[in-house]
N, C-alpha and C. Protein backbone atom coordinates (compact mmCIF):
# COMPACT_ATOMS: atom_id res chain seq x y z
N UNK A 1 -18.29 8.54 -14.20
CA UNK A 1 -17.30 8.07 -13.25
C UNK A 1 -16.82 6.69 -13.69
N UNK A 2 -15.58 6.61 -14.06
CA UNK A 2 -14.95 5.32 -14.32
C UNK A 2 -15.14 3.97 -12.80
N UNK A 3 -14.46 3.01 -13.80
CA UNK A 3 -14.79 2.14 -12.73
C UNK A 3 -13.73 1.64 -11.72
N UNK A 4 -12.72 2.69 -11.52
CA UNK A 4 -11.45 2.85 -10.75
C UNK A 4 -11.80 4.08 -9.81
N UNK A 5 -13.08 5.11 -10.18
CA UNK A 5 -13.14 6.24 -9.26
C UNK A 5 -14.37 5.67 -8.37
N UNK A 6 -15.20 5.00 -8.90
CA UNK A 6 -16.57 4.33 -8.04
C UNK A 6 -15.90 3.13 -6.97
N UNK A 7 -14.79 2.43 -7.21
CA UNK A 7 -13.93 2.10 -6.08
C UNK A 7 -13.50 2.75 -4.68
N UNK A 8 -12.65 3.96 -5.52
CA UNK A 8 -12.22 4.23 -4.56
C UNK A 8 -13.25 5.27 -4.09
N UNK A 9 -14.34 5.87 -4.42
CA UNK A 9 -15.58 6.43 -3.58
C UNK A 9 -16.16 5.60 -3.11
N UNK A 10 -16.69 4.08 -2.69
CA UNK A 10 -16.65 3.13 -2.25
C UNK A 10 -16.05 2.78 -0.68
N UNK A 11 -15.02 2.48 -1.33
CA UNK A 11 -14.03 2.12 -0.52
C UNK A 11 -13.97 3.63 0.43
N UNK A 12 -13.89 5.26 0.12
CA UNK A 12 -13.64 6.33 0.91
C UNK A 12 -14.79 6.34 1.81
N UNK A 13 -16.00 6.14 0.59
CA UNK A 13 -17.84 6.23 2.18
C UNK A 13 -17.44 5.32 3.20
N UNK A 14 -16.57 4.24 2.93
CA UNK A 14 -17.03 3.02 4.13
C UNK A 14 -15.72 3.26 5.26
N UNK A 15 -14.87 4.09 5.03
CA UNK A 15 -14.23 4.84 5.58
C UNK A 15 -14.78 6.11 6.48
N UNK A 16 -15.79 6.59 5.64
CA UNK A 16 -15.79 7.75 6.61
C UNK A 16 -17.13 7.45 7.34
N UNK A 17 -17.58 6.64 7.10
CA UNK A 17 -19.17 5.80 7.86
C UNK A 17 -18.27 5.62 8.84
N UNK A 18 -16.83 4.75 8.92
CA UNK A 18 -16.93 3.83 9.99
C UNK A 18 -15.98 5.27 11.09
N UNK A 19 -15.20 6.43 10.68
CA UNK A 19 -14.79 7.33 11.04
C UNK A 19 -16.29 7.98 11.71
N UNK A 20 -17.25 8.41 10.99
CA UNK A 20 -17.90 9.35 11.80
C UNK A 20 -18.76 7.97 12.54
N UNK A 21 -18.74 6.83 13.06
CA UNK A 21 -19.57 5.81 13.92
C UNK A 21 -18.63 6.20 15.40
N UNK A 22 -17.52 6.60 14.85
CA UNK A 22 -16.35 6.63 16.15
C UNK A 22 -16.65 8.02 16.74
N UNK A 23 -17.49 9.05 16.13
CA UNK A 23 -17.64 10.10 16.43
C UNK A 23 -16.41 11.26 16.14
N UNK A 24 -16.10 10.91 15.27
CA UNK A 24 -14.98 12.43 14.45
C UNK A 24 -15.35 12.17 12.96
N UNK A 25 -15.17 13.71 12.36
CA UNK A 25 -15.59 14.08 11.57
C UNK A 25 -14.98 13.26 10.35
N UNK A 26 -15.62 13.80 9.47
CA UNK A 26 -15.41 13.17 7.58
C UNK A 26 -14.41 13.79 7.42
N UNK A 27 -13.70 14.58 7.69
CA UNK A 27 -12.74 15.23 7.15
C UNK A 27 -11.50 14.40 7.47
N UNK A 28 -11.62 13.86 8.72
CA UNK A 28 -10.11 12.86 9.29
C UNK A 28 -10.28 11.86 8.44
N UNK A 29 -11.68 11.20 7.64
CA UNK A 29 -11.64 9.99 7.17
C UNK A 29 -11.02 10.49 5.66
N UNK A 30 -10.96 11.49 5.60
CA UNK A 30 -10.35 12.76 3.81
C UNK A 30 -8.71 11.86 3.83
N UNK A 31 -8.75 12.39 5.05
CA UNK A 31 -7.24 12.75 5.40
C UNK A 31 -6.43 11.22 5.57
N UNK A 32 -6.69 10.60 6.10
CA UNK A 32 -6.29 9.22 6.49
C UNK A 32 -6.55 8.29 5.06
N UNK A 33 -7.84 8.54 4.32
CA UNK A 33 -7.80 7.81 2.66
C UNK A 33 -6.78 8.34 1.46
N UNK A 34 -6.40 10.00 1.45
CA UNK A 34 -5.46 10.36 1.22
C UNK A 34 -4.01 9.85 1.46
N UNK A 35 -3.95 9.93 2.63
CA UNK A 35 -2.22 9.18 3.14
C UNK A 35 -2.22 7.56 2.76
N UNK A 36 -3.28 7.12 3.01
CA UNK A 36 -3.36 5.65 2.82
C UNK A 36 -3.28 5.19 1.36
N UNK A 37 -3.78 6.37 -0.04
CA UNK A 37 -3.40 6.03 -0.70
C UNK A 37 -3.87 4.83 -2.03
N UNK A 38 -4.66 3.90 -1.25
CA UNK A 38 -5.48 2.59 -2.36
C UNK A 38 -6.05 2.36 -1.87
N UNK A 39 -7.48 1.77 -2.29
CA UNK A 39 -8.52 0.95 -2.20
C UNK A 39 -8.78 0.42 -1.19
N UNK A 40 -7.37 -1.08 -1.46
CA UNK A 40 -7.07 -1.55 -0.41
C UNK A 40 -6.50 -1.40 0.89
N UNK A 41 -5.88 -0.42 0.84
CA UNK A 41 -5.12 0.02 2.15
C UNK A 41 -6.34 0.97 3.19
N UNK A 42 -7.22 1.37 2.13
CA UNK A 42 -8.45 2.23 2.77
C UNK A 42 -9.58 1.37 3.49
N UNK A 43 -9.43 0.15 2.48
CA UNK A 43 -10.66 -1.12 3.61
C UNK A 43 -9.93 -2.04 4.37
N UNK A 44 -8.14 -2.02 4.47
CA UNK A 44 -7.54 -2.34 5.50
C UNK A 44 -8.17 -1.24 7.07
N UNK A 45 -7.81 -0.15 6.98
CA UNK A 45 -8.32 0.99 7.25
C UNK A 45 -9.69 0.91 8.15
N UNK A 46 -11.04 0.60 7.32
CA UNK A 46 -12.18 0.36 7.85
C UNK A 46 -12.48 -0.89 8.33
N UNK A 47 -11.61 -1.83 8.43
CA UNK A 47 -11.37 -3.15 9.23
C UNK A 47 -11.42 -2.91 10.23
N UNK A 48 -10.05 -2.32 10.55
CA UNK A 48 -9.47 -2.18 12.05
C UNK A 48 -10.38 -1.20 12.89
N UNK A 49 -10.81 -0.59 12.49
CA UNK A 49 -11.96 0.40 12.95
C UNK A 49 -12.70 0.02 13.50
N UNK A 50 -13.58 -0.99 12.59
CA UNK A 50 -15.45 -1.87 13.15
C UNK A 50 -14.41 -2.72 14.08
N UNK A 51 -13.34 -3.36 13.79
CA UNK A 51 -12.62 -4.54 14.92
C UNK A 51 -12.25 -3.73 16.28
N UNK A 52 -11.39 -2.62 15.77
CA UNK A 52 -10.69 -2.53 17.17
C UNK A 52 -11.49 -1.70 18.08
N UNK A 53 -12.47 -0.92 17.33
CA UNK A 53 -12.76 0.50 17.77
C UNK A 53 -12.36 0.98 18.50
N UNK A 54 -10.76 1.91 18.38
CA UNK A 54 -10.32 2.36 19.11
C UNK A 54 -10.53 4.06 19.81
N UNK A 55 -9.68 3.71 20.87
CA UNK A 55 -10.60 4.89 21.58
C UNK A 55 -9.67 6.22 21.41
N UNK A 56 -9.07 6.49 20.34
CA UNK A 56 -7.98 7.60 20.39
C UNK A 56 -8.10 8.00 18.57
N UNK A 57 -7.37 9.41 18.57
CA UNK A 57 -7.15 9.49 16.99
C UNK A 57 -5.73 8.97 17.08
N UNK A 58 -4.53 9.14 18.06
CA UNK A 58 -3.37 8.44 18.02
C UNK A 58 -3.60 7.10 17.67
N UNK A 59 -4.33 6.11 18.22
CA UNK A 59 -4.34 4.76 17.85
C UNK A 59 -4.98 4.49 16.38
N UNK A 60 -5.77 5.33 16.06
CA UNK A 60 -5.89 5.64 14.20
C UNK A 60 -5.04 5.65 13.69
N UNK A 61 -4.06 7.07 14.01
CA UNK A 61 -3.13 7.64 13.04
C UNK A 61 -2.28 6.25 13.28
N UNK A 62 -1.74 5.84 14.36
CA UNK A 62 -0.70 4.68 14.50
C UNK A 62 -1.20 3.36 13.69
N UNK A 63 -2.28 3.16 13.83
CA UNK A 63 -2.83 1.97 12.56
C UNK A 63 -2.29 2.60 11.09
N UNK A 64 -2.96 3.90 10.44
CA UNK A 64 -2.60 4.12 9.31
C UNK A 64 -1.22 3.89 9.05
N UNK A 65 -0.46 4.26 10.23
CA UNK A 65 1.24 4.62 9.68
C UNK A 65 1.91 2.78 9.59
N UNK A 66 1.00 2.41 10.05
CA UNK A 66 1.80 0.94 10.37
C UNK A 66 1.42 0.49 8.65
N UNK A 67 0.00 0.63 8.35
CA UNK A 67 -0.31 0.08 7.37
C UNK A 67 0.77 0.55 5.82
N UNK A 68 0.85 1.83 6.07
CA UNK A 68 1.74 2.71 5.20
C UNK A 68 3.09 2.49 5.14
N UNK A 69 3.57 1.22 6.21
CA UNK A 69 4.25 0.89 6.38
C UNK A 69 5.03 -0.27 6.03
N UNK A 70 3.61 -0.94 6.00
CA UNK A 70 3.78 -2.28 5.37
C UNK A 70 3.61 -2.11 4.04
N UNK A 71 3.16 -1.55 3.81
CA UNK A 71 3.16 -1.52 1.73
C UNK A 71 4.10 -0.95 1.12
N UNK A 72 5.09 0.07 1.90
CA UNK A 72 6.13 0.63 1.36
C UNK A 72 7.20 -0.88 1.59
N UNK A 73 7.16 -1.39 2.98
CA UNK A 73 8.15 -2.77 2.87
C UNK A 73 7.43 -3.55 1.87
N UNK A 74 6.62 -3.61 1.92
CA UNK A 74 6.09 -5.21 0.40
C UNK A 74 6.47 -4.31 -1.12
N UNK A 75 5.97 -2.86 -1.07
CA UNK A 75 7.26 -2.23 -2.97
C UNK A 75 8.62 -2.84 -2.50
N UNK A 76 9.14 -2.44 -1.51
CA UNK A 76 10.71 -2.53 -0.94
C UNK A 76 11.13 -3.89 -1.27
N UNK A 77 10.58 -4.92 -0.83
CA UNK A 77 10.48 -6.31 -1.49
C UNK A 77 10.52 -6.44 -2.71
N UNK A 78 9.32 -6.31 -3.40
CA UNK A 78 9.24 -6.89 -5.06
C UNK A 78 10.39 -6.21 -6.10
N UNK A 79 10.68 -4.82 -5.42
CA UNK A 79 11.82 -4.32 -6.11
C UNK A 79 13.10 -5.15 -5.81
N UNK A 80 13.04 -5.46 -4.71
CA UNK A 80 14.35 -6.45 -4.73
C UNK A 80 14.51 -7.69 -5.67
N UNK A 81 13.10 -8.12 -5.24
CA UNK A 81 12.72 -9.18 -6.26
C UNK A 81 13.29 -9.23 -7.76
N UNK A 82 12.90 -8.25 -8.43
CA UNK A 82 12.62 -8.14 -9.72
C UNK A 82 14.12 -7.63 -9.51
N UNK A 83 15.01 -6.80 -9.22
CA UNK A 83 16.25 -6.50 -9.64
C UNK A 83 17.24 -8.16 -9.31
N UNK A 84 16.52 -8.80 -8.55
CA UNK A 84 17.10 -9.91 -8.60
C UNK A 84 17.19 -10.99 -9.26
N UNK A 85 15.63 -10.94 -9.98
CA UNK A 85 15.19 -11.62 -11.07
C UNK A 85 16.27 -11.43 -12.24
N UNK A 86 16.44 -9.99 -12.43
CA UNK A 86 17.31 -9.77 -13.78
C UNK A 86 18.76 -9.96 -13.93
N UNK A 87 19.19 -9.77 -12.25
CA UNK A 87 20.37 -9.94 -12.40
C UNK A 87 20.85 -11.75 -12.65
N UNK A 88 19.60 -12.12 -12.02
CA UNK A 88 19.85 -13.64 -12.43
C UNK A 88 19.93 -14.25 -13.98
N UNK A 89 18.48 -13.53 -14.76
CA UNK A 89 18.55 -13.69 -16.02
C UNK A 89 19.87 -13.43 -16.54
N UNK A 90 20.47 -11.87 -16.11
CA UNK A 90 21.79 -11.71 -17.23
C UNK A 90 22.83 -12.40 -16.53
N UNK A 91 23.07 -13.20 -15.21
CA UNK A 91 24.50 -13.95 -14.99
C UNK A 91 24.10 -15.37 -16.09
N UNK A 92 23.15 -15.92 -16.46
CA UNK A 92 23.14 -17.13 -16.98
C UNK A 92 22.55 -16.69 -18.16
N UNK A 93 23.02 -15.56 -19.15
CA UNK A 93 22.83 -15.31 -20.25
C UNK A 93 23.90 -15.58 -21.20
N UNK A 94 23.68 -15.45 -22.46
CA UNK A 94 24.68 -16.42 -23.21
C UNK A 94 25.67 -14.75 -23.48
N UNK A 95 24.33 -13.35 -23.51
CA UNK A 95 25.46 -12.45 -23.70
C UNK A 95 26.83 -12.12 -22.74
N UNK A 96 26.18 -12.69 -21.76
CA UNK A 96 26.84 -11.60 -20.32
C UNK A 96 28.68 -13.00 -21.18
N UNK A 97 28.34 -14.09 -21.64
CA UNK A 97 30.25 -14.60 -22.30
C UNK A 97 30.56 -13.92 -23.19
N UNK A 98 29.26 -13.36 -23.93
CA UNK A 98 29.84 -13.25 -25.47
C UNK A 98 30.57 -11.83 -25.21
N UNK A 99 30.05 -10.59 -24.32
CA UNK A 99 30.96 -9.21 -24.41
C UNK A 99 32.26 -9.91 -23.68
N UNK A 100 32.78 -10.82 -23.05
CA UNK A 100 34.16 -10.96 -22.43
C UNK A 100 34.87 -11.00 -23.57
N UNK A 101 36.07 -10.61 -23.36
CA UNK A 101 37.16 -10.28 -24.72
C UNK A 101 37.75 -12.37 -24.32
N UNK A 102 38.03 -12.73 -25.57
CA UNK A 102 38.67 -14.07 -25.79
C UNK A 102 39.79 -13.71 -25.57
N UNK A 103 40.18 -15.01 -24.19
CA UNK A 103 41.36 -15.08 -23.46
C UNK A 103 42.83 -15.81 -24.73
N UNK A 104 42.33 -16.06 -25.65
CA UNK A 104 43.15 -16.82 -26.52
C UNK A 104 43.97 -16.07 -27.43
């Protein structure tokens, strides 16, 4: 087992410890590390759990979706970022004068 799969088996037990402490099965904690997707988003996940211990699978599923939520807005961000980055690089590039045809 690499040291990217002992993570995220890690990170999935302490998920489904803190899922079956709430009294529902390992299989919702399958399902919710699946959608969630990383590591981190999975021990975001087992945070809110030992913190909030909430008393619903709706208030689960509504934590996961929020979290799934926020990481698609923070890609949504850096992609802006970085297309902004470049467009900056090429307005103050020496090529973006040199393809203009000479006005002379």
């Amino acid at each position: 087992m690499t040291l990217h799969q002992r993570i995220w088996a890690r990170s999935r037990d302490a998920l489904a410890a803190a899922v079956a402490s709430l009294g529902y099965p390992e299989e919702f904690a399958d399902l919710l590390a699946r959608q969630l997707g990383s590591p981190k988003a999975i021990d975001r996940m087992t945070s809110y759990l030992y913190q909030a211990h909430p008393q619903s699978v709706e208030m689960i599923v509504d934590e996961m979706l929020a979290i799934c939520a926020e990481i698609e807005a923070w890609r949504e961000k850096k992609e802006g970022q970085e297309a902004q980055a470049a467009y900056n690089a090429w307005l103050s590039s020496d090529s973006r004068w040199r393809n203009r045809e000479d006005p002379d």
